[in-house]
PDB file of N, CA and C in Angstrom:
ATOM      1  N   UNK A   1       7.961   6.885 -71.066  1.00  0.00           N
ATOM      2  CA  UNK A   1       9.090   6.334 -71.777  1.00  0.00           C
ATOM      3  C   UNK A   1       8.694   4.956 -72.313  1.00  0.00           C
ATOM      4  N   UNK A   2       8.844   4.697 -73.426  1.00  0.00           N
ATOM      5  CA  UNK A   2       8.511   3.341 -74.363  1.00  0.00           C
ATOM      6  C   UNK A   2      10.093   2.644 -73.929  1.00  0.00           C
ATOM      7  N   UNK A   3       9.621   0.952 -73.435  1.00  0.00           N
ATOM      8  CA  UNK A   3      10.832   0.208 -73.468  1.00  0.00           C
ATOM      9  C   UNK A   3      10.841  -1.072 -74.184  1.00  0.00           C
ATOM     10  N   UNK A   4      11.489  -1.925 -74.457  1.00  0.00           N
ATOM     11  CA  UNK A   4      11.474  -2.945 -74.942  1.00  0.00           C
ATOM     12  C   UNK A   4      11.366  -3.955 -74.178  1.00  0.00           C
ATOM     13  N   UNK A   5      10.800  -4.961 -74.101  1.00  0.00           N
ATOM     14  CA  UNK A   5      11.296  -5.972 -73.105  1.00  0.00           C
ATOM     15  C   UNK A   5      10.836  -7.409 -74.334  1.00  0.00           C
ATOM     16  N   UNK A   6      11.102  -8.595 -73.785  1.00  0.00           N
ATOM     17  CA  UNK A   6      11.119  -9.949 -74.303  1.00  0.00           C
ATOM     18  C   UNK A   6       9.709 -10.515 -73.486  1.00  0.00           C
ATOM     19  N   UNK A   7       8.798 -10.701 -74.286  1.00  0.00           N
ATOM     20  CA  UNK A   7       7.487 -11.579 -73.586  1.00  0.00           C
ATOM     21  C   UNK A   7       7.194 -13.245 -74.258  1.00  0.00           C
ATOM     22  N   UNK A   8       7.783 -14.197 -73.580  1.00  0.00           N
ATOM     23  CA  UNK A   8       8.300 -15.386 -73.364  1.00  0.00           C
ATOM     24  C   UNK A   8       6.608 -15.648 -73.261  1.00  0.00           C
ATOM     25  N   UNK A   9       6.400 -16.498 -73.883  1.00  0.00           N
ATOM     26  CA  UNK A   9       5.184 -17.373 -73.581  1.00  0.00           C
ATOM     27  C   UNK A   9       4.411 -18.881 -73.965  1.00  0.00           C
ATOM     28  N   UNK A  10       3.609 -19.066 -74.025  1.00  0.00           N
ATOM     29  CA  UNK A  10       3.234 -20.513 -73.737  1.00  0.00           C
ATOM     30  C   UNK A  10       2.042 -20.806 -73.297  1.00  0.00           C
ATOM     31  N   UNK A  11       0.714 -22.054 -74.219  1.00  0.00           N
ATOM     32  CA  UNK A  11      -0.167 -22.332 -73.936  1.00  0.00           C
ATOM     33  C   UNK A  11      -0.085 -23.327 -73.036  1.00  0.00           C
ATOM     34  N   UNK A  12      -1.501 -22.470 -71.956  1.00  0.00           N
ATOM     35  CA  UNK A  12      -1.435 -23.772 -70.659  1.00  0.00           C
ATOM     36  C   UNK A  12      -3.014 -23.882 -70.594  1.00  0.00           C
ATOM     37  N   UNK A  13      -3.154 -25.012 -71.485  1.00  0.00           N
ATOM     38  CA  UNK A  13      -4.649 -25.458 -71.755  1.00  0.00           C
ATOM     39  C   UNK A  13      -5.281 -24.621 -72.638  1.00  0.00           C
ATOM     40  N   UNK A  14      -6.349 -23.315 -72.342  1.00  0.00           N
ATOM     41  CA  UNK A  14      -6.867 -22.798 -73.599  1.00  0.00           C
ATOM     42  C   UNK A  14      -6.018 -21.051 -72.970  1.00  0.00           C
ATOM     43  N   UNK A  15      -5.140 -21.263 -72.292  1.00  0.00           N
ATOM     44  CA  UNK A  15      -4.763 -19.768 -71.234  1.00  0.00           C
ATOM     45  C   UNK A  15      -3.123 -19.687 -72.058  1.00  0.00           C
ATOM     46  N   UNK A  16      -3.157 -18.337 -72.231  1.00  0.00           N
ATOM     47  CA  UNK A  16      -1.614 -17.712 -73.302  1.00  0.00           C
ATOM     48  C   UNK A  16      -1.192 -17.423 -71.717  1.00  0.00           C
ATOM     49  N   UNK A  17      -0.087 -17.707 -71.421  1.00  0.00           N
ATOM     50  CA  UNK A  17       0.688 -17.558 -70.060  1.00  0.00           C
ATOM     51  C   UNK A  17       1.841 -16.702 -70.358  1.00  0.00           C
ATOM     52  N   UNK A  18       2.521 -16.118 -69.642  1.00  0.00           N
ATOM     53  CA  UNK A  18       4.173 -15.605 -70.313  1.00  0.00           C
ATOM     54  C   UNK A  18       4.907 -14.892 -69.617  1.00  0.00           C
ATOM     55  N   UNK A  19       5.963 -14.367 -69.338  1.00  0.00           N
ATOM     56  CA  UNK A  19       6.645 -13.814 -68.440  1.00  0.00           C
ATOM     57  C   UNK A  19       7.581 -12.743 -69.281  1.00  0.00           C
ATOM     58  N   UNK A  20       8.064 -11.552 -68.724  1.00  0.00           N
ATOM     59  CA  UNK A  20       8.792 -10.530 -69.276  1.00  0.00           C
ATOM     60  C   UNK A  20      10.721 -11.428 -68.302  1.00  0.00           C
ATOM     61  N   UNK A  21      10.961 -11.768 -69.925  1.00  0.00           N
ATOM     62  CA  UNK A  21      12.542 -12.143 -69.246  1.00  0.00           C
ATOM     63  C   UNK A  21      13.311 -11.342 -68.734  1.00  0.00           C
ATOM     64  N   UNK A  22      13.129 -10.127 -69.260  1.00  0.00           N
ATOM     65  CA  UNK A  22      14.506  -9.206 -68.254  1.00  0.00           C
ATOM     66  C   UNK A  22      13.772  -8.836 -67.204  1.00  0.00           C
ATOM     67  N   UNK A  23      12.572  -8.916 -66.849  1.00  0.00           N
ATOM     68  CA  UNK A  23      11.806  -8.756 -65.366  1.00  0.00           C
ATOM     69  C   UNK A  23      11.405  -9.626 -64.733  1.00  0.00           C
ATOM     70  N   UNK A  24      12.396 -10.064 -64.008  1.00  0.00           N
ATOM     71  CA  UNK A  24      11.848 -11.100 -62.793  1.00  0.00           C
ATOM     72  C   UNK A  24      10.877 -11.009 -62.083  1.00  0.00           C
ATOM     73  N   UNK A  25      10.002 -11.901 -62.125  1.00  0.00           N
ATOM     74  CA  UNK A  25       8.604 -11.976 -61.391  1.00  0.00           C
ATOM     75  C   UNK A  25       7.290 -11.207 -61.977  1.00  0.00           C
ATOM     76  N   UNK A  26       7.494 -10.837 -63.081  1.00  0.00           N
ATOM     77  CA  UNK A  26       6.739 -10.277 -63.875  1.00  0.00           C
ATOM     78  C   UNK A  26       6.120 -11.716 -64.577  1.00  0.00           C
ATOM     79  N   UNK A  27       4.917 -11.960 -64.227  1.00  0.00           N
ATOM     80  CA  UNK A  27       4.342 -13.029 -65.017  1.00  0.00           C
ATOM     81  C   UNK A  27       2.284 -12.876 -65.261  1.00  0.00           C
ATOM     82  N   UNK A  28       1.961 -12.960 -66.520  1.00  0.00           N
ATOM     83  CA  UNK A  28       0.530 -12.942 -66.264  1.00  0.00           C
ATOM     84  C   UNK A  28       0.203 -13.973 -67.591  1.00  0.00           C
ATOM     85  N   UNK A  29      -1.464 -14.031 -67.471  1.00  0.00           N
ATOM     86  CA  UNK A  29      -2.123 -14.715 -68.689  1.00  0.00           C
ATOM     87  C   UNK A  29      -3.347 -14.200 -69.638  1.00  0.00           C
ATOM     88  N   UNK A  30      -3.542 -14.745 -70.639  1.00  0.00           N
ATOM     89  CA  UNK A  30      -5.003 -14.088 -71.252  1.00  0.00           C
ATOM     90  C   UNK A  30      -5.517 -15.279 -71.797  1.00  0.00           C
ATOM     91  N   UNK A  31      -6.304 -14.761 -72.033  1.00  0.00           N
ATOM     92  CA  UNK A  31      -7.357 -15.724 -73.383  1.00  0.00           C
ATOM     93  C   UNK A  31      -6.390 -15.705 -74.720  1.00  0.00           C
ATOM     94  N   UNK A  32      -6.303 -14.559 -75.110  1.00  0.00           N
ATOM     95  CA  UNK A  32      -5.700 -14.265 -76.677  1.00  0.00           C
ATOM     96  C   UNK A  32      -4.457 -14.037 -75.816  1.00  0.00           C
ATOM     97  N   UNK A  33      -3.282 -13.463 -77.219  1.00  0.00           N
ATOM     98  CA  UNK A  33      -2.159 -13.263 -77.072  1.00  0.00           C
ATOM     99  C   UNK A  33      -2.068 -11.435 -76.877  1.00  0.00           C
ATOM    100  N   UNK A  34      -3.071 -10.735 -77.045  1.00  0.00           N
ATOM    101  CA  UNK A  34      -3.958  -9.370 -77.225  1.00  0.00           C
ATOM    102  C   UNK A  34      -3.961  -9.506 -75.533  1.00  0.00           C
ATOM    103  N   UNK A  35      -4.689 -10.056 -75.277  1.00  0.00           N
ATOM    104  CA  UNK A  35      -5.085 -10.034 -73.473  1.00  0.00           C
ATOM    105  C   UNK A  35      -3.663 -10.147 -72.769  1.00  0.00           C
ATOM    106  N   UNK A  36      -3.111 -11.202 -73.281  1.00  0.00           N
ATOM    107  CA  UNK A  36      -2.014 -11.340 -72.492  1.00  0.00           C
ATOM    108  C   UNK A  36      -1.000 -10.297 -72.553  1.00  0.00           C
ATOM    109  N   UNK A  37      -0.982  -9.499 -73.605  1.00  0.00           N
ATOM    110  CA  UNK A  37       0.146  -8.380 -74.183  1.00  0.00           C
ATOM    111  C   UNK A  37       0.066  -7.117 -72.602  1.00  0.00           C
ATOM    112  N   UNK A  38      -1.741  -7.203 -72.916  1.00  0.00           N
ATOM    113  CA  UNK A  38      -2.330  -6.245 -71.688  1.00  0.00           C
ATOM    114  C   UNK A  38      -2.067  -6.248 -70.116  1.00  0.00           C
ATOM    115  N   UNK A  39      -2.353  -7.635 -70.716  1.00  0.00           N
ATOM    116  CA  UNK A  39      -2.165  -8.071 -68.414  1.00  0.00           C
ATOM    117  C   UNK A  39      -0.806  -7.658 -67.859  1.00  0.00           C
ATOM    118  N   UNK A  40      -0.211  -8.033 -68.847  1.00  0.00           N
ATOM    119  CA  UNK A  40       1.757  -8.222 -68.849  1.00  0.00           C
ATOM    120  C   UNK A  40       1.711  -6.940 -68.268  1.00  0.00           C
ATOM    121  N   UNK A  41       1.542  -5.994 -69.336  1.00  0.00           N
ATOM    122  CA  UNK A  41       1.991  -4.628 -69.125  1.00  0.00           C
ATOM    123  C   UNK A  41       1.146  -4.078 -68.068  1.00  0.00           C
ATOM    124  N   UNK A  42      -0.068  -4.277 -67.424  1.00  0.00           N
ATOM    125  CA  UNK A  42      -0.458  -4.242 -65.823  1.00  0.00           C
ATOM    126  C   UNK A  42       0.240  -4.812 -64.717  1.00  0.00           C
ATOM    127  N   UNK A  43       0.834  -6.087 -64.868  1.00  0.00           N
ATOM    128  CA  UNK A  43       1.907  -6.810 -63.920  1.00  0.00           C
ATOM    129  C   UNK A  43       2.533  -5.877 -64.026  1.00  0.00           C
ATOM    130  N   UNK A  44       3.400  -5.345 -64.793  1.00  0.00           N
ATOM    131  CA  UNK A  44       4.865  -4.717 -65.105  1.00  0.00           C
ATOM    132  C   UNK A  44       4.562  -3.176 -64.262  1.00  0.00           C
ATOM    133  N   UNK A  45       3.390  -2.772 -64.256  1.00  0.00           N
ATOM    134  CA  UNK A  45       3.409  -1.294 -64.174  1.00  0.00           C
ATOM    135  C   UNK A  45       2.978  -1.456 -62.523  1.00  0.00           C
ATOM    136  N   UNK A  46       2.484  -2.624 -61.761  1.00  0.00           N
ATOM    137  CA  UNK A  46       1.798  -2.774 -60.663  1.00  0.00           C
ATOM    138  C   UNK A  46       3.789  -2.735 -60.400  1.00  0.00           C
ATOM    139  N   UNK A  47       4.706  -3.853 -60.679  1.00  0.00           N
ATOM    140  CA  UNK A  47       6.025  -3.891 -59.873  1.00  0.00           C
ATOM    141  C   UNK A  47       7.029  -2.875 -60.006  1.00  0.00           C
ATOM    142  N   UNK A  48       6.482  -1.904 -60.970  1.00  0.00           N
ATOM    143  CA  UNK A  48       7.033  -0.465 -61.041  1.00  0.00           C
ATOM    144  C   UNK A  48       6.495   0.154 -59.678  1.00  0.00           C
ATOM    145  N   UNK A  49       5.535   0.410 -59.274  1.00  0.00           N
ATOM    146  CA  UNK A  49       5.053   1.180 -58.377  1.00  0.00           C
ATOM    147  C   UNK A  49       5.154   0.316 -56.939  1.00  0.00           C
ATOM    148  N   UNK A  50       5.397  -0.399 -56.619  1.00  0.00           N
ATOM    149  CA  UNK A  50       5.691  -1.434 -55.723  1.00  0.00           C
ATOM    150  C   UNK A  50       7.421  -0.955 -55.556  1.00  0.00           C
ATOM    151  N   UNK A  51       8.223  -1.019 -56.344  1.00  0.00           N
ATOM    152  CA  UNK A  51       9.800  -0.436 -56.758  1.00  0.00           C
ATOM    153  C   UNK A  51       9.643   0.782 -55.907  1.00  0.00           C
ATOM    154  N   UNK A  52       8.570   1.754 -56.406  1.00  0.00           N
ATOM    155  CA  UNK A  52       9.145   2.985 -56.194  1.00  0.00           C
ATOM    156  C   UNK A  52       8.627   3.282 -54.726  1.00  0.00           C
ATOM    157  N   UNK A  53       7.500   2.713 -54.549  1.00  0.00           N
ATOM    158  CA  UNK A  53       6.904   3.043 -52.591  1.00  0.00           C
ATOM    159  C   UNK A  53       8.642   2.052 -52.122  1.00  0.00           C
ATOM    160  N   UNK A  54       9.179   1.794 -52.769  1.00  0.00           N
ATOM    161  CA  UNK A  54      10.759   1.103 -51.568  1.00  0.00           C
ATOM    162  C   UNK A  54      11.504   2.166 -51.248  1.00  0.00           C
ATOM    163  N   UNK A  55      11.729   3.203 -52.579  1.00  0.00           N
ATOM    164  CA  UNK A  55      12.711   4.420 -52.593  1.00  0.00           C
ATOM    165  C   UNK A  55      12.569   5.039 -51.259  1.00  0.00           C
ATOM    166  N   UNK A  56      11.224   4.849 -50.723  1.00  0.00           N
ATOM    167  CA  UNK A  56      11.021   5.978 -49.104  1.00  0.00           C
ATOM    168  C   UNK A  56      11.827   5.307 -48.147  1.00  0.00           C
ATOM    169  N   UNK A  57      12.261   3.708 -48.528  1.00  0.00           N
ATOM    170  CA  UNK A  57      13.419   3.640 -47.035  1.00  0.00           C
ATOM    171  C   UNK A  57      14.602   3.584 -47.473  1.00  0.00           C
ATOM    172  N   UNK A  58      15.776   3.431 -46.664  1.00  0.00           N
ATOM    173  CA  UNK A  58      16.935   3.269 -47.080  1.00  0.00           C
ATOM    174  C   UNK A  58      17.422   1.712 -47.268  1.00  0.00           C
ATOM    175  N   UNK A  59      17.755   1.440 -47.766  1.00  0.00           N
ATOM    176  CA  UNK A  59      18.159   0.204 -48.232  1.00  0.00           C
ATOM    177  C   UNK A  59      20.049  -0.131 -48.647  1.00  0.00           C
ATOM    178  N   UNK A  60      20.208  -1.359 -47.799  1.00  0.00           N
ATOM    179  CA  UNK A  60      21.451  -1.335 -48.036  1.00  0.00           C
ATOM    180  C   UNK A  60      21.624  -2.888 -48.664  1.00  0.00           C
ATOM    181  N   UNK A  61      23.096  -2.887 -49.447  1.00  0.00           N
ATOM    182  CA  UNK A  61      23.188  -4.125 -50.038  1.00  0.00           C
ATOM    183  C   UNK A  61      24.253  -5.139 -49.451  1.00  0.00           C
ATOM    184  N   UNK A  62      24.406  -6.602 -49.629  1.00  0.00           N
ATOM    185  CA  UNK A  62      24.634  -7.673 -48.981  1.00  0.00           C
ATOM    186  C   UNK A  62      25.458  -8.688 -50.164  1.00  0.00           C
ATOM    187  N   UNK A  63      26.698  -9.232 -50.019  1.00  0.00           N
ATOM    188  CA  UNK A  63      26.988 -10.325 -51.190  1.00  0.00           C
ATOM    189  C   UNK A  63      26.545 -11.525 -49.829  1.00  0.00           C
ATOM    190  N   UNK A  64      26.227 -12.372 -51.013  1.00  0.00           N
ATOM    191  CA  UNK A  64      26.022 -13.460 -50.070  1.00  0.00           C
ATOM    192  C   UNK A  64      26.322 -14.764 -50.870  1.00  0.00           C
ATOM    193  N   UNK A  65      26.573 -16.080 -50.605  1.00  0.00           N
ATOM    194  CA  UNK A  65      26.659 -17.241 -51.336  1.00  0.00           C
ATOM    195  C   UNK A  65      25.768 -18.365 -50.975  1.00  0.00           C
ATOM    196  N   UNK A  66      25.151 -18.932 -51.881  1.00  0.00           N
ATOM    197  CA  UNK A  66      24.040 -19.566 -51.854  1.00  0.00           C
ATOM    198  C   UNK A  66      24.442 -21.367 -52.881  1.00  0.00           C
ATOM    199  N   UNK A  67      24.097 -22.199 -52.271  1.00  0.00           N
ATOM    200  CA  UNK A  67      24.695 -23.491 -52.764  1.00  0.00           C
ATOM    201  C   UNK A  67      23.671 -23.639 -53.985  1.00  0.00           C
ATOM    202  N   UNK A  68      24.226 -23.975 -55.395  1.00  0.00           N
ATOM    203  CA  UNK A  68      23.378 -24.696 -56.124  1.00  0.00           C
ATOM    204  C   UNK A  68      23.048 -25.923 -56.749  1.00  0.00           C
TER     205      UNK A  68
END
């Protein structure tokens, strides 16, 4: 399945850095903006499969409040 996402980025020294905004914690870098397109979508596909080895336990959910 092809998705869309937003790749946010930014030079940090001679390194293209960037993060997928609707995916939290999804972050990588390249040389080019080509490398970085790549890495991204290796981050992204490593926290897909990380997601899905969770499905084997049960998991329950929590509201909680947190000061900001």
């Amino acid at each position: 399945m092809l998705r869309s996402f937003t790749l946010e980025y930014w030079l940090d020294d001679d390194w293209f850095v960037g993060r997928l905004k609707e995916v939290p914690g999804v972050f990588s870098q390249g040389k080019t903006i080509e490398e970085l397109e790549s890495n991204i979508q290796d981050a992204y596909q490593l926290m897909v499969e990380d997601t899905d080895d969770l499905a084997a336990y049960p998991t329950q959910t929590k509201e909680v409040q947190l000061e900001t």
